[in-house]
Protein backbone atom coordinates (compact mmCIF):
# COMPACT_ATOMS: atom_id res chain seq x y z
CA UNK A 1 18.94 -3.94 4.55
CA UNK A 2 19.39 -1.19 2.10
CA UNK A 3 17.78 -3.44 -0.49
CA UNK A 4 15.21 -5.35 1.57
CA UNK A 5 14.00 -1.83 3.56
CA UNK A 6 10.32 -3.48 4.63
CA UNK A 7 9.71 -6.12 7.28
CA UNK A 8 8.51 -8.54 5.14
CA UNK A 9 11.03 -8.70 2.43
CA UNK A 10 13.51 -9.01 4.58
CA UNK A 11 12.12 -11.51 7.23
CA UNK A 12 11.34 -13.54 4.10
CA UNK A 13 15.10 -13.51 2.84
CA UNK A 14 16.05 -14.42 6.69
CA UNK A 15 13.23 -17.59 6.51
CA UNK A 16 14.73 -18.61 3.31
CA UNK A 17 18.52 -18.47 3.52
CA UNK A 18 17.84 -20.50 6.94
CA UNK A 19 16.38 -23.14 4.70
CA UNK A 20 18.63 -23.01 2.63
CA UNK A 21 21.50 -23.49 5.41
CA UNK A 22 19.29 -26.33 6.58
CA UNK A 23 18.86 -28.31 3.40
CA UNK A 24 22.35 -28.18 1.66
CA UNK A 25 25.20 -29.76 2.67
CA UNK A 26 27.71 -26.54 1.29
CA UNK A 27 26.61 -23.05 0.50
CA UNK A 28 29.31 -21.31 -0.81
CA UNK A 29 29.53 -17.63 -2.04
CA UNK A 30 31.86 -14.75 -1.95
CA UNK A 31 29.53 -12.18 -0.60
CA UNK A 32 25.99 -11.53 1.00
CA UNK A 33 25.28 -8.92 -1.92
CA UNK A 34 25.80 -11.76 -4.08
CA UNK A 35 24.14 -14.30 -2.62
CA UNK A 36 20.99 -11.87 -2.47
CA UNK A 37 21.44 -11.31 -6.31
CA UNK A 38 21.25 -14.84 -6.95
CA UNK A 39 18.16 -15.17 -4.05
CA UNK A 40 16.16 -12.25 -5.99
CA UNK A 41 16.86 -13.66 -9.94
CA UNK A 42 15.87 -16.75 -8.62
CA UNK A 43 11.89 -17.77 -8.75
CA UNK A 44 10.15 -20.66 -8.07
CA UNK A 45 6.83 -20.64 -10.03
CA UNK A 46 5.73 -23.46 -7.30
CA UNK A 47 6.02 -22.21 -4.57
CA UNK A 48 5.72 -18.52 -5.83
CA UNK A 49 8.33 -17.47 -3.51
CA UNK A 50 12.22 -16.26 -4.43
CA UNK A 51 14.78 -19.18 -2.83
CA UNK A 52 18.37 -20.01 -2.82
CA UNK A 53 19.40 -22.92 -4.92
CA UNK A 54 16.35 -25.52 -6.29
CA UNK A 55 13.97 -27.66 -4.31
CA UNK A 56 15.33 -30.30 -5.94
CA UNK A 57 15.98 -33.38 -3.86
CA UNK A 58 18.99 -34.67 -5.79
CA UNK A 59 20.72 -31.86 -5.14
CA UNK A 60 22.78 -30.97 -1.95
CA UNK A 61 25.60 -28.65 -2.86
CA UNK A 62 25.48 -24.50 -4.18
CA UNK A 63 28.20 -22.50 -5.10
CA UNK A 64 27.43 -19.11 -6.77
CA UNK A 65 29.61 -17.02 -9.03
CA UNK A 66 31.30 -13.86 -7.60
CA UNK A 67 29.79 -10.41 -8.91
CA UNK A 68 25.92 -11.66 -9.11
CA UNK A 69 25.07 -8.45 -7.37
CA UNK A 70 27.29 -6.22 -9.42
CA UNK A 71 25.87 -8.08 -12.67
CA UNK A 72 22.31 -7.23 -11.56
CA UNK A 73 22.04 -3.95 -10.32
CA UNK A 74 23.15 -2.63 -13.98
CA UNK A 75 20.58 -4.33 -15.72
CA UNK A 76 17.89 -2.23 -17.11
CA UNK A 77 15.17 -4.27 -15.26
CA UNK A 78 16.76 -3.38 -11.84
CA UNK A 79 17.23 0.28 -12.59
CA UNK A 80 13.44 0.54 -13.72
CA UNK A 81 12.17 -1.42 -10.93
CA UNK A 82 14.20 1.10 -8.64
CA UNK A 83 12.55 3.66 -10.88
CA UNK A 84 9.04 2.60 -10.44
CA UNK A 85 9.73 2.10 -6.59
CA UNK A 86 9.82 5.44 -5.77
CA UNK A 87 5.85 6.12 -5.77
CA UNK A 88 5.70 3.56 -3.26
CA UNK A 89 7.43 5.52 -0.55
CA UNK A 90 4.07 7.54 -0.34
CA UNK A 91 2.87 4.60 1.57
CA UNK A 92 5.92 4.60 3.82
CA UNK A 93 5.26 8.57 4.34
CA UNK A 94 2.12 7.52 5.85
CA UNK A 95 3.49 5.10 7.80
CA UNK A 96 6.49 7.25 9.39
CA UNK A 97 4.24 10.41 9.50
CA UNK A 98 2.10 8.66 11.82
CA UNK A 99 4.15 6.69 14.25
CA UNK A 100 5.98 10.32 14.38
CA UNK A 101 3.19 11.54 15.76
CA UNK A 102 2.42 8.97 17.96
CA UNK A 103 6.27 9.49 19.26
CA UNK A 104 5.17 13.01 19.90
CA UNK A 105 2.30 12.70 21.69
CA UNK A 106 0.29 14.53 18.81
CA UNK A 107 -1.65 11.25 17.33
CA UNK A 108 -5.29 11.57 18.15
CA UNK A 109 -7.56 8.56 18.76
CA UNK A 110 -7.88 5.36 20.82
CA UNK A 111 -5.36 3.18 18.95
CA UNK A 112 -1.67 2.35 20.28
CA UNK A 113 0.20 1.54 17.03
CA UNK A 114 3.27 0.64 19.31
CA UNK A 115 1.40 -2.20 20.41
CA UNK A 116 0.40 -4.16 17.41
CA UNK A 117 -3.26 -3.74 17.36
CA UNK A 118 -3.56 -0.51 14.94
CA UNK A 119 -4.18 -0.13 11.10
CA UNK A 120 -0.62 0.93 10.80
CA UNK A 121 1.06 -2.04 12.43
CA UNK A 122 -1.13 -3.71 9.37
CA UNK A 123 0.28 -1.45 6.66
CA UNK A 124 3.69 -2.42 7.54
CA UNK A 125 3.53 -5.65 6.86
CA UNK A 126 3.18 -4.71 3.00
CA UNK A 127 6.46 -5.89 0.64
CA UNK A 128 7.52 -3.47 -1.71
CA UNK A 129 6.29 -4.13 -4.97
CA UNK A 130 2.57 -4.03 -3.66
CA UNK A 131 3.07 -0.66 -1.92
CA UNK A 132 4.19 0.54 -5.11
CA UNK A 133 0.86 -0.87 -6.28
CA UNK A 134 -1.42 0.68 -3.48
CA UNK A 135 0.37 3.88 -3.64
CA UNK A 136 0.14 4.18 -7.49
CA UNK A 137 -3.69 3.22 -7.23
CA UNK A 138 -4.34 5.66 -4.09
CA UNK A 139 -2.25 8.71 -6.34
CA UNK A 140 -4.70 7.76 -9.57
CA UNK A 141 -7.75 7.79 -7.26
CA UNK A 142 -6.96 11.25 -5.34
CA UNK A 143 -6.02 12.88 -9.23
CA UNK A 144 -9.39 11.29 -10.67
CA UNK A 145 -11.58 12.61 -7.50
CA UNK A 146 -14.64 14.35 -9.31
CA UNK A 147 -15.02 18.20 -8.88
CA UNK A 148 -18.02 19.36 -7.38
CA UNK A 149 -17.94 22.90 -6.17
CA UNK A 150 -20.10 23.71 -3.07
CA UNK A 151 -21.37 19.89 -3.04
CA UNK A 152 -20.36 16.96 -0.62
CA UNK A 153 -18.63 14.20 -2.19
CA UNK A 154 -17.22 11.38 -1.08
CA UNK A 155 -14.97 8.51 -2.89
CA UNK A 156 -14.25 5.02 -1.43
CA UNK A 157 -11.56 2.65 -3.44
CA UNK A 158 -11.08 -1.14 -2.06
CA UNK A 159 -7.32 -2.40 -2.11
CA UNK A 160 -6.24 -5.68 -2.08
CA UNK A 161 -4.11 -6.50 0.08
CA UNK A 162 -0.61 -9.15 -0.35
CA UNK A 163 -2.05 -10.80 2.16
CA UNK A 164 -5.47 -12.36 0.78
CA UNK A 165 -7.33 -11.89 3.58
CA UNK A 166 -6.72 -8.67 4.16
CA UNK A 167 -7.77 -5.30 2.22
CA UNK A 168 -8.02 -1.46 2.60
CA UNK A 169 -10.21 1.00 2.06
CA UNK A 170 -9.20 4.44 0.40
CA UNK A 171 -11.87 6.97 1.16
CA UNK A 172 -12.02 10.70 0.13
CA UNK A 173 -14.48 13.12 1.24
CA UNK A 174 -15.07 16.73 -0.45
CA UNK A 175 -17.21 19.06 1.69
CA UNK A 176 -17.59 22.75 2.26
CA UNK A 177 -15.79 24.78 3.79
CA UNK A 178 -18.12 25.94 6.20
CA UNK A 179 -18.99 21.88 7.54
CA UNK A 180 -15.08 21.69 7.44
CA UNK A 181 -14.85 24.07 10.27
CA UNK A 182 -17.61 22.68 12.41
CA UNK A 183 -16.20 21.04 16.19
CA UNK A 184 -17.16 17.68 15.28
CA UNK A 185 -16.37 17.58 11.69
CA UNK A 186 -13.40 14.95 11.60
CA UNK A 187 -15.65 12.60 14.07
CA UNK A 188 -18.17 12.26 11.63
CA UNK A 189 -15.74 11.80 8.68
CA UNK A 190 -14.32 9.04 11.02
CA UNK A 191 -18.11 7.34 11.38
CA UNK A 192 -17.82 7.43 7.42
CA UNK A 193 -15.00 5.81 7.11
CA UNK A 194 -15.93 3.26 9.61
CA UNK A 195 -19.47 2.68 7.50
CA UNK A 196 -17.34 2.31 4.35
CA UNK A 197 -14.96 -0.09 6.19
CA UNK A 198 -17.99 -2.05 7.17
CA UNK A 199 -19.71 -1.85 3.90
CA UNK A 200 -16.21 -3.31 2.46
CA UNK A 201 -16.48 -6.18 4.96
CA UNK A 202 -20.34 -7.14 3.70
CA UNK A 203 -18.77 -7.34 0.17
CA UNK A 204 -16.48 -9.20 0.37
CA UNK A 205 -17.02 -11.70 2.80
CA UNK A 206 -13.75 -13.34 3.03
CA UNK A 207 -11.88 -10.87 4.71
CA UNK A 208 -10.60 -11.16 8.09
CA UNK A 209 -9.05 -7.50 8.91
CA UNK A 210 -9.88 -4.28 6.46
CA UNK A 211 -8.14 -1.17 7.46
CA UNK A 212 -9.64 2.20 6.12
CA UNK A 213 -7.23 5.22 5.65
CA UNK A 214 -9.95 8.75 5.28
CA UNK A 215 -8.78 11.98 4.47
CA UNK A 216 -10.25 14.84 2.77
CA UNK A 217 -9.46 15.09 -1.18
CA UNK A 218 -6.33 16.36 -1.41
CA UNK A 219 -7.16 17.40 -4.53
CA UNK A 220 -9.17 19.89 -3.11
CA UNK A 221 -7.49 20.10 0.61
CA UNK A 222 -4.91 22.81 0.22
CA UNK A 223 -2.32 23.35 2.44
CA UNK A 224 -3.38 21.61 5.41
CA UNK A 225 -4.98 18.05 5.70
CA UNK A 226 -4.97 15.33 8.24
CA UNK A 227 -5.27 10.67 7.27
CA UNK A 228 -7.62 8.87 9.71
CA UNK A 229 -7.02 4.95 9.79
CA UNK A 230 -8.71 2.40 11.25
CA UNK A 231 -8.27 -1.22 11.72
CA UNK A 232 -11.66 -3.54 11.79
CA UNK A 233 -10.77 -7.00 13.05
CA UNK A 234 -13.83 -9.18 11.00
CA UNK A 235 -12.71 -12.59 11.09
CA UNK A 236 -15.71 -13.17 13.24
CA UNK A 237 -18.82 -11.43 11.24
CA UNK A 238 -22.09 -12.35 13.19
CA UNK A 239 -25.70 -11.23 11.70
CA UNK A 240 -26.00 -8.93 13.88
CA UNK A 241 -23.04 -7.12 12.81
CA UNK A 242 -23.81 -7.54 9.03
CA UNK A 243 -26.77 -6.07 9.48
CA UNK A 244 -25.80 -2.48 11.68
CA UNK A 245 -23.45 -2.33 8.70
CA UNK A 246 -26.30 -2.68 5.82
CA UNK A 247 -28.42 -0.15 7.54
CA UNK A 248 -25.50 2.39 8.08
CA UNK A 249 -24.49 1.94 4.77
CA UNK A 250 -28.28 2.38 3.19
CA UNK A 251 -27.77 6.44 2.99
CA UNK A 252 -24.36 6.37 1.50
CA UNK A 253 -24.43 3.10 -0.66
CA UNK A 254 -20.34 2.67 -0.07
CA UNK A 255 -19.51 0.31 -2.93
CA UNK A 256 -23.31 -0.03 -4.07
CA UNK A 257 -23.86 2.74 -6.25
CA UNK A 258 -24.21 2.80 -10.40
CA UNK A 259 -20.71 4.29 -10.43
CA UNK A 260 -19.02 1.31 -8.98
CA UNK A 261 -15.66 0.28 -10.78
CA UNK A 262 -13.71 -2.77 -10.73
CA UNK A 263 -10.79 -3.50 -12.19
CA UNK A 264 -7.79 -6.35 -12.54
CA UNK A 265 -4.44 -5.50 -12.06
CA UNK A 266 -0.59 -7.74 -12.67
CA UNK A 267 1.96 -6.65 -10.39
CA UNK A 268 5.20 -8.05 -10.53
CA UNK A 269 7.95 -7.52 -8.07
CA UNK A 270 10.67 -6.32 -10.88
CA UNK A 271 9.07 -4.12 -13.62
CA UNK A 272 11.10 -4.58 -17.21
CA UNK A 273 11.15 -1.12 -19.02
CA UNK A 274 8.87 -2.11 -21.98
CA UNK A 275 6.13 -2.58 -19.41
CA UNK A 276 6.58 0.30 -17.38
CA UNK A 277 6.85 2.86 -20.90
CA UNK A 278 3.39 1.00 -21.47
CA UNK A 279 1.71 1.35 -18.20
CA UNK A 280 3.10 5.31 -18.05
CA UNK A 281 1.70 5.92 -21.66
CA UNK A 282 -1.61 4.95 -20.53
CA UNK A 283 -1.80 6.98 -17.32
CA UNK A 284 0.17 9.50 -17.91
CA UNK A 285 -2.80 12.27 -18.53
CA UNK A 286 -3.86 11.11 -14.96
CA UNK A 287 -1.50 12.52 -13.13
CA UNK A 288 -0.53 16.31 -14.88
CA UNK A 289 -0.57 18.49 -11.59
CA UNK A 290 0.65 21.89 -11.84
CA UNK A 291 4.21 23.00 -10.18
CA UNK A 292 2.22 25.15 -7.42
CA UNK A 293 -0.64 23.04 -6.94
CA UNK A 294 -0.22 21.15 -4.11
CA UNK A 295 0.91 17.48 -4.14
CA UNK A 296 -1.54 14.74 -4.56
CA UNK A 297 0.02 12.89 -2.08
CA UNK A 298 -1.63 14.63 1.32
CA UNK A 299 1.17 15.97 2.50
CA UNK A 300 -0.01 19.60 2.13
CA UNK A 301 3.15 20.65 0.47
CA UNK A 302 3.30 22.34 -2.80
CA UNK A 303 3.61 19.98 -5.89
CA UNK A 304 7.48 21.24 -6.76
CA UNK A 305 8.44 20.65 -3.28
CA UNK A 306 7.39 17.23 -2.55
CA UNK A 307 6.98 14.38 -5.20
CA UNK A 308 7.28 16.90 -8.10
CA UNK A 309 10.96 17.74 -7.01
């Protein structure tokens, strides 16, 4: 559990070692650390899923060599992956920030995340390797937010999802300070991320759930700062609903403007080092913050005493 630490890797281990009890007549290794080395080496293009033994037919006996998970974890692509991991515990912050809250009575709005109806109960559901993915995107989106003194500006990111009907929408807004302080100023950054949520929804028309997580640039935030999220359930889309959306959206344009973006992106669960020196060379300016800045991460700590540590 110390190695599969989100629901779905480890429900997907579970799934596969029970068909892999079901489907071979012997099974035979020293340890469950070594039977999980062998289960995350081993993966079939096919079925684009890690398994125990082959889905061969002909075959209905395993036995794996003592010290797989000793052999592994001092390769160099398991220390780098473990490396590369740690930006995506930004996304687990979130998480465990906000069901904190929710613990403590503190958690504002009308959604019970205990209850499995709530953008976070969606969140979790992420594997590793494409939170490290979100969380590296979200961290090169809040460092690249534009600076605009005295202006409002606002900057909405789509993220796909693992799941391919599912995706979320990143949204920073940069106003000042004097709208910051007004009674109703988080409602109305709320109804913007809604809009933008919808907007996502009318472009791409084959998702069935986007979740939108709003917050105001921490670039720009200081000290204090606060994440909205909100779950939109749009399997079912009628006209109706397309349309409030389009006419909501006609003020702010939420991924309609001449600035629009795309980009394509190869994650891989394990991350050999050659890659990851390439992919830091080419970011790298991105993400210089200074020591007593705070961190780009929300959390409204200074830079040396959160993810700069």
């Amino acid at each position: 559990m110390g190695e599969l630490d989100t629901v779905s890797d480890f429900s997907n281990y579970l799934d596969e070692k029970l068909r892999a009890v079901a489907k071979f007549d012997s099974l035979l290794y020293c340890g469950e650390e070594d039977l999980l080395g062998h289960y995350l080496l081993n993966y079939d293009e096919e079925t684009k899923r890690h398994i125990i033994g082959t889905n061969r037919d002909d075959v209905n006996s395993v036995m794996l060599g003592e010290g797989e998970w000793n052999d592994f974890i001092k390769t160099d692509l398991y220390k780098n992956t473990k490396n590369e991991d740690r930006i995506s515990y930004f996304w687990d912050e979130l998480i465990q920030r906000t069901c904190q809250n929710a613990l403590n009575g503190t958690l504002g709005g009308n959604s019970d995340i205990l209850c499995g109806q709530s953008a976070i109960f969606e969140m979790v559901k992420e594997p590793r390797f494409v939170r490290r993915a979100l969380a590296d995107r979200i961290r090169r989106t809040i460092m690249n937010f534009p600076d605009h003194p005295g202006q409002i500006t606002r900057q909405v990111t789509f993220l796909p999802s693992y799941l391919p009907d599912v995706g979320y929408v990143f949204f920073q807004l940069r106003v000042p300070e004097a709208y910051r302080k007004q009674p109703d100023y988080l409602d109305k950054r709320r109804t913007l991320l809604e809009i933008a949520c919808g907007a996502a929804k009318n472009k791409f028309p084959q998702l069935t759930k986007v979740i939108g997580i709003g917050m105001d640039a921490p670039k720009f935030a200081g000290d204090t700062n606060s994440e909205d999220f909100i779950l939109l359930p749009c399997e079912t889309w009628p006209d109706d609903m397309c349309t409030y959306y389009e006419e909501q959206n006609r003020e702010w344009k939420f991924f309609g403007t001449p600035q629009l973006e795309q980009y394509n992106e190869h994650v891989t669960q394990f991350v050999p080092p050659s890659s990851s020196a390439a992919a830091t060379s080419a970011v790298q300016p991105s993400y210089k913050v200074g020591r007593n800045e705070p961190c780009p991460c929300g959390s409204g700590r200074k830079y040396k005493k959160c993810h700069g540590a």
